[in-house]
Protein backbone atom coordinates (compact mmCIF):
# COMPACT_ATOMS: atom_id res chain seq x y z
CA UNK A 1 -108.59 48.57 42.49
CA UNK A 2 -105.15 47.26 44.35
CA UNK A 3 -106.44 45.97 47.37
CA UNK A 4 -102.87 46.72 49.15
CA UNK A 5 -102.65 50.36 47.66
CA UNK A 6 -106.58 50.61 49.15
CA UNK A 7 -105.53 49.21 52.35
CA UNK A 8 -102.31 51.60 52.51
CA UNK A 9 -104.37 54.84 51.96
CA UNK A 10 -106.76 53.77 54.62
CA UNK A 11 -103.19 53.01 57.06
CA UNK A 12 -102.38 56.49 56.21
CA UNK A 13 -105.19 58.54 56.81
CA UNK A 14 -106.07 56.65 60.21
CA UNK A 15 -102.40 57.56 60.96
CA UNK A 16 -103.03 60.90 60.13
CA UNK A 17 -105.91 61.41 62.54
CA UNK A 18 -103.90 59.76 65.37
CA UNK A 19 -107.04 56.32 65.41
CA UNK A 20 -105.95 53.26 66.61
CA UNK A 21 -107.55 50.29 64.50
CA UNK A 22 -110.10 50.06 67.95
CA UNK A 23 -110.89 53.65 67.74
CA UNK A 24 -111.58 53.55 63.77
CA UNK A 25 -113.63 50.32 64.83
CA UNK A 26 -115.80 52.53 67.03
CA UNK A 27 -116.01 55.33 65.17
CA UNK A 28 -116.95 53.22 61.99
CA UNK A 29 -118.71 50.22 63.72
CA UNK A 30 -116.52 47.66 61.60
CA UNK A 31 -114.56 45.11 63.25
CA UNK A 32 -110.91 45.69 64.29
CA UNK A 33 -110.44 42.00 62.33
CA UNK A 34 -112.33 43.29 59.53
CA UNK A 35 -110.00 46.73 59.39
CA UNK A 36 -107.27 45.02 59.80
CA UNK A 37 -107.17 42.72 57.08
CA UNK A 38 -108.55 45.75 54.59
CA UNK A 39 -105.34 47.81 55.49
CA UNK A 40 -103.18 44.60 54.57
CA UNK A 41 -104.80 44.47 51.54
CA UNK A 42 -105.95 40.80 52.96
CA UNK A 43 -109.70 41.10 52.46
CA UNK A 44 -111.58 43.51 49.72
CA UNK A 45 -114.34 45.58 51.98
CA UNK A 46 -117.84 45.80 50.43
CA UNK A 47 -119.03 49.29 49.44
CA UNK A 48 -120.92 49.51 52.93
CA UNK A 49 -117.90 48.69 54.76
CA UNK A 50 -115.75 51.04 52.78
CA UNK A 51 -118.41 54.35 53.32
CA UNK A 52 -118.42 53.31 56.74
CA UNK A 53 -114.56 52.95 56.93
CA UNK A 54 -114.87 56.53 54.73
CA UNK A 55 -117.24 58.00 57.63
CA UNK A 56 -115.39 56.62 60.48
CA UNK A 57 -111.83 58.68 59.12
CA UNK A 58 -114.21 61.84 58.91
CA UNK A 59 -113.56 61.68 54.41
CA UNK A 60 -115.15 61.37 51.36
CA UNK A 61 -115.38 57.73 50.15
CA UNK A 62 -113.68 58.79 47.08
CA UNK A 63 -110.74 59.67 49.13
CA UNK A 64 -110.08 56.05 49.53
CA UNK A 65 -110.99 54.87 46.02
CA UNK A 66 -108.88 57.80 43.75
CA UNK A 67 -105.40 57.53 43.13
CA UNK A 68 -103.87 60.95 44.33
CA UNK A 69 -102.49 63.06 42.15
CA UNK A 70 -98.51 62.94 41.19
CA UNK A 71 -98.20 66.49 40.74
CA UNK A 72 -100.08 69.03 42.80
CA UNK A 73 -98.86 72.90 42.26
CA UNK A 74 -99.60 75.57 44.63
CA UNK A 75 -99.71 79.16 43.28
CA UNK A 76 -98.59 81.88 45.27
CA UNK A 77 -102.22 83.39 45.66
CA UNK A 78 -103.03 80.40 46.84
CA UNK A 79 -100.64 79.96 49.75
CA UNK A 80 -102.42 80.38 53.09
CA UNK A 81 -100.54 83.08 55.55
CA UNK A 82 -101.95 82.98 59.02
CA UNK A 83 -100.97 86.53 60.84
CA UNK A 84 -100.40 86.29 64.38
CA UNK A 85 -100.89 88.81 67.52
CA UNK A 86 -97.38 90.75 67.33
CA UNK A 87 -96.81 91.14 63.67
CA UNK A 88 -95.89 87.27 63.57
CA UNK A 89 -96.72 85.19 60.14
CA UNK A 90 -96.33 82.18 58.68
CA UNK A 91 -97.00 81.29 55.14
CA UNK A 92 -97.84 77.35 54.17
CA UNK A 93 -95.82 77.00 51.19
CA UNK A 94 -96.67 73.46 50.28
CA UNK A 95 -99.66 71.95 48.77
CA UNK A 96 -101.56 69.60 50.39
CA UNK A 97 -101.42 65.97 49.29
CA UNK A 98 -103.21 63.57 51.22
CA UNK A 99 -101.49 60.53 53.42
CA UNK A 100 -98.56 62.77 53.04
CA UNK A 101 -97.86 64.80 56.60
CA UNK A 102 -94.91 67.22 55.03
CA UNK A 103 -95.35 70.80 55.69
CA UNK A 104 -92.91 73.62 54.15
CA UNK A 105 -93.45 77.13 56.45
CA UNK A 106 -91.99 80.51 55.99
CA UNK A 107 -92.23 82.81 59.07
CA UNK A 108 -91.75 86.13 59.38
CA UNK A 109 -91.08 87.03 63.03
CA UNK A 110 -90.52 91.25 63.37
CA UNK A 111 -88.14 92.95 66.48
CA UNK A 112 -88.85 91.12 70.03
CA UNK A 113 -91.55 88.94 68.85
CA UNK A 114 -92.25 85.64 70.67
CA UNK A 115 -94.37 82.99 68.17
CA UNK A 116 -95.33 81.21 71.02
CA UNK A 117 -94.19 77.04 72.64
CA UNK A 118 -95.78 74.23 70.58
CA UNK A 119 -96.55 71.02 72.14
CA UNK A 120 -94.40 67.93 70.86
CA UNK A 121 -95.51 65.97 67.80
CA UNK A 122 -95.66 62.31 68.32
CA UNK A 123 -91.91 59.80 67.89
CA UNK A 124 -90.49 59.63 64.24
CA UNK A 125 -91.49 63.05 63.66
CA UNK A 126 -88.73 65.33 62.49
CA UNK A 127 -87.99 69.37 61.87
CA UNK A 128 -85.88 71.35 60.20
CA UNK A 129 -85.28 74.95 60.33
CA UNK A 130 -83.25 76.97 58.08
CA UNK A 131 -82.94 81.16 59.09
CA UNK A 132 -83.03 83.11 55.79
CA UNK A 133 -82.49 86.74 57.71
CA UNK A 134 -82.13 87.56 60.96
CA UNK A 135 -81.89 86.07 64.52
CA UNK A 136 -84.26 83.43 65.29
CA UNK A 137 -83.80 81.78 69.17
CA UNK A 138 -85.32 78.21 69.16
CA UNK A 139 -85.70 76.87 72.82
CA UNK A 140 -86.24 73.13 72.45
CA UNK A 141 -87.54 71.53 75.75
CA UNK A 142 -85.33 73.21 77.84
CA UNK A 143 -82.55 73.99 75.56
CA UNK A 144 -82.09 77.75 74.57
CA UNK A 145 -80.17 77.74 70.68
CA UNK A 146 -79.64 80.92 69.13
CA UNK A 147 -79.29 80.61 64.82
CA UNK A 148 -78.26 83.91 62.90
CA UNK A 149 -78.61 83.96 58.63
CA UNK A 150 -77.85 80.57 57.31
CA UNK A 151 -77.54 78.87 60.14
CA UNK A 152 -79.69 75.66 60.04
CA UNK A 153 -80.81 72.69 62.10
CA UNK A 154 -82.61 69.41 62.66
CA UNK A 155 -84.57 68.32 65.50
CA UNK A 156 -86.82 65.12 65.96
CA UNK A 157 -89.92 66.54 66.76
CA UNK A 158 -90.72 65.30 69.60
CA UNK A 159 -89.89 68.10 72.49
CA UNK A 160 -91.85 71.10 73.19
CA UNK A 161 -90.82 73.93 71.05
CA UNK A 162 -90.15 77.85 71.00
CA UNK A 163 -89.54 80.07 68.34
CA UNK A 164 -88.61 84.06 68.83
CA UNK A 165 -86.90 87.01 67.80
CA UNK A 166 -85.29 88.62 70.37
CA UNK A 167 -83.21 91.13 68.33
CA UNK A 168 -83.78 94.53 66.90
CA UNK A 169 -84.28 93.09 63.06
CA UNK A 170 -86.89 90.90 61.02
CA UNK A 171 -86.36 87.87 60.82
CA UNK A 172 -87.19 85.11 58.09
CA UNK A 173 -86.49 81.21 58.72
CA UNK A 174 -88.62 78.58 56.41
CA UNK A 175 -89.57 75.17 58.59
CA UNK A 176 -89.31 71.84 56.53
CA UNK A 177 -91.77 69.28 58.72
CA UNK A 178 -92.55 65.61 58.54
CA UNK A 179 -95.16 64.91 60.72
CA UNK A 180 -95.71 61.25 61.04
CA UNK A 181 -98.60 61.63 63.59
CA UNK A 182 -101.01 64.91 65.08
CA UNK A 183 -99.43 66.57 68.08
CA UNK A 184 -100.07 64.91 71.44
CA UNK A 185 -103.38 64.91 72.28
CA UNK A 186 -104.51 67.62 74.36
CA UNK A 187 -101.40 69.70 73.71
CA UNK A 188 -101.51 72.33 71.24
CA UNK A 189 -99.99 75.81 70.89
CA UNK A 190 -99.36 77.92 74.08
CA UNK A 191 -99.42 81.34 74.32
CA UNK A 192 -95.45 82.67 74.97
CA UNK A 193 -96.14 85.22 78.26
């Protein structure tokens, strides 16, 4: 096994989870030294140290040890829609491929609907949203923008968030995400009043 292509998938999924090299050190009980030099591909961990790396991230030690897969397909049955109070939803289009924090959304927001404020994502995250049909109003921190059918933009994702449809038609808008790190801890999705 590449030591550095080890070391990068461990980087990854630690950066994934939001764990400082201390915090996987706790959480594993090996040494931030030790961790470090792994995820530099400096020092090749024994089969103890990698479970308990593997156990510390909260993944299967073969996570760590199999290359991922270059081509993942999602069918359409497969495709998770979550359906939200109001007649909201949002279908996941993309698969998921580990160590990579990409997400591809369509939402469906009917007449009047308010989806709700999101909490920022941590720096060097970035958005962009693309209205298919419709009206979609975005209010980004304090902001209010207003995008009608194929109107698009980009935001780094970093500011609090608001997506609704205040007119009187359906409206469709797909979200392209790279998420470098989870959401601010503590801070998740809030209820629009």
């Amino acid at each position: 096994m590449d030591l550095k292509v080890l070391g990068e998938r461990i980087q990854a999924v630690r950066g994934e989870r939001g764990l400082t090299l201390q915090a996987l050190a706790d959480r594993s009980a090996v040494s931030v030294s030790m961790l470090s030099s792994v995820e530099r591909g400096a020092k090749a961990p024994t089969i103890v140290v990698l479970d308990r790396i593997a156990d510390g991230l909260g993944v299967p030690l073969a996570q760590l040890l199999t290359q991922p897969e270059r081509i993942i397909i999602r069918r359409d049955a497969d495709q998770d829609t979550v359906r939200e109070p109001g007649g909201w939803q949002r279908t996941i289009l993309t698969p998921v491929v580990p160590g990579v924090n990409f997400e591809w959304i369509r939402s469906e927001l009917p007449p009047h609907c308010e989806a709700g404020t999101y909490a920022p994502y941590a720096a060097g995250s970035h958005e962009f949203v693309a209205v298919h049909s419709g009206e979609l109003t975005l209010t980004v921190d304090d902001e209010t923008i207003v995008l009608a059918t194929g109107d698009s933009l980009y935001l780094a994702a970093d500011v609090s968030l608001s997506y609704a449809n205040r007119s009187a038609r359906p409206c469709t808008y797909y979200v392209a995400a790279m998420i470098m790190r989870p959401r601010r801890p503590g801070l998740g999705t809030v209820a629009a009043q």
